[in-house]
Protein backbone atom coordinates (compact mmCIF):
# COMPACT_ATOMS: atom_id res chain seq x y z
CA UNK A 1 22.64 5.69 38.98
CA UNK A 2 21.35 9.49 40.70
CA UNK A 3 23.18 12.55 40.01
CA UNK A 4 22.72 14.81 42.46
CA UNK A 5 23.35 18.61 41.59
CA UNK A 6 25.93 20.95 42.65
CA UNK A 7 23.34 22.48 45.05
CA UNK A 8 21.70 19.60 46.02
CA UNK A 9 18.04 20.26 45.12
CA UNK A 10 18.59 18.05 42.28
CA UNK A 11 18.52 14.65 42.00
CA UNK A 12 18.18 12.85 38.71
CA UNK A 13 18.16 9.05 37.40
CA UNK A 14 21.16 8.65 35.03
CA UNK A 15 19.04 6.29 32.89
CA UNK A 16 16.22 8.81 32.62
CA UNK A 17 18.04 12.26 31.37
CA UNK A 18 20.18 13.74 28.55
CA UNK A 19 22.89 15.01 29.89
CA UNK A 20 24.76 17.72 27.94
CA UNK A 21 26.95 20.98 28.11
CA UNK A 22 25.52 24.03 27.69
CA UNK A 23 27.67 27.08 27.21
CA UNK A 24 26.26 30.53 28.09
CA UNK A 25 27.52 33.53 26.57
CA UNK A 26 26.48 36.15 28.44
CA UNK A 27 27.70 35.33 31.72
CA UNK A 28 31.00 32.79 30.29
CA UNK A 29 29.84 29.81 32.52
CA UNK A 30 29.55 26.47 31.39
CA UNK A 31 26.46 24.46 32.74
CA UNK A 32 25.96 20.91 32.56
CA UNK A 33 22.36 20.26 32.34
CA UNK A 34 19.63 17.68 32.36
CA UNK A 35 17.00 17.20 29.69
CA UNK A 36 14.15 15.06 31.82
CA UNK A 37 10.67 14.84 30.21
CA UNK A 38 10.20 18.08 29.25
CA UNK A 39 12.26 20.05 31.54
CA UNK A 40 15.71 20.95 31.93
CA UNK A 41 17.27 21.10 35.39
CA UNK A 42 21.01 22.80 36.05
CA UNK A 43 23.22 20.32 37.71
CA UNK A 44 26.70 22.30 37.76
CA UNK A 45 28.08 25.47 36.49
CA UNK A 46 31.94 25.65 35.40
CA UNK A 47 34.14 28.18 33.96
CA UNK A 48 35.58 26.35 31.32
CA UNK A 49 34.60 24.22 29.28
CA UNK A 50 37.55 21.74 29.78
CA UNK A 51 36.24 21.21 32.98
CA UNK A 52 32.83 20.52 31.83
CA UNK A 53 34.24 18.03 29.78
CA UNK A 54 36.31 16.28 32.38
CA UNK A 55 33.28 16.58 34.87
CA UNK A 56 31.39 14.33 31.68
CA UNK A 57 33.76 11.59 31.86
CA UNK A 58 33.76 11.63 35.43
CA UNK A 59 29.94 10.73 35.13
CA UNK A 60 30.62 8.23 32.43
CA UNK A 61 33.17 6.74 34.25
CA UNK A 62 31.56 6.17 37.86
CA UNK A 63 27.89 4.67 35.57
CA UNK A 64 29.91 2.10 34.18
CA UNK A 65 31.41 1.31 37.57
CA UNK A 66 27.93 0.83 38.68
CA UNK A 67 28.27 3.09 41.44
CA UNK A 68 24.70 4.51 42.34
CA UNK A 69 25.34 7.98 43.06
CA UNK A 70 27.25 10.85 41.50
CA UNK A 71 27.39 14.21 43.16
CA UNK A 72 28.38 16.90 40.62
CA UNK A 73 31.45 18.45 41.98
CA UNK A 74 31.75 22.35 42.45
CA UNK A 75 33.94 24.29 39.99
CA UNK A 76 36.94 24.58 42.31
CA UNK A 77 36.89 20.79 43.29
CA UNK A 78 37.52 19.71 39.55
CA UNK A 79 41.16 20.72 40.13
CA UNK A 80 41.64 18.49 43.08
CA UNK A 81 39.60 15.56 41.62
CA UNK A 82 41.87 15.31 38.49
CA UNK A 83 44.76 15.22 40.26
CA UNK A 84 43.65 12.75 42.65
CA UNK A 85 42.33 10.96 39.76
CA UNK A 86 45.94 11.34 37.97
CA UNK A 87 48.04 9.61 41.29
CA UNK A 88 45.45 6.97 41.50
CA UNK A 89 45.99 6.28 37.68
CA UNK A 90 50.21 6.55 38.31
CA UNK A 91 49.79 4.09 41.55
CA UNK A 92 48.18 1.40 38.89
């Protein structure tokens, strides 16, 4: 699977990166980042780390799906996505 970053000058093989959370302190973003060789590359900034979190799963979730591409969502889309996500979960 590619993730492709919140900009989308990123793209990075699932299978190839660490991906982890990375809270700032100075700024109170969260960043999910990816660990590749021996660089790190920012794939999405959030404002909490909840969302973070839930934008984590959502990654999880669509490589075990086997769906080959996950675009990292921006931070105001999160909202929309989980309750999408929620309805779809209710209709089941």
């Amino acid at each position: 699977m590619r993730i492709i970053s919140q900009n989308k000058m990123t793209d990075i093989s699932y299978d190839a990166a660490v991906i982890y959370i990375y809270a700032r302190t100075d700024n109170h973003k969260i960043y999910i980042r990816a660990h590749v060789s021996d660089d790190d590359f920012p794939i999405g900034t959030y404002n909490t780390n909840e969302d973070a979190v839930y934008v984590m799963s959502l990654i999880q979730k669509t490589f075990m799906c086997n769906h080959k591409y996950f675009y990292m969502p921006k931070p105001e889309e999160v909202s929309v996505i989980k309750k999408k996500m929620e309805k779809c979960e209710q209709d089941d």
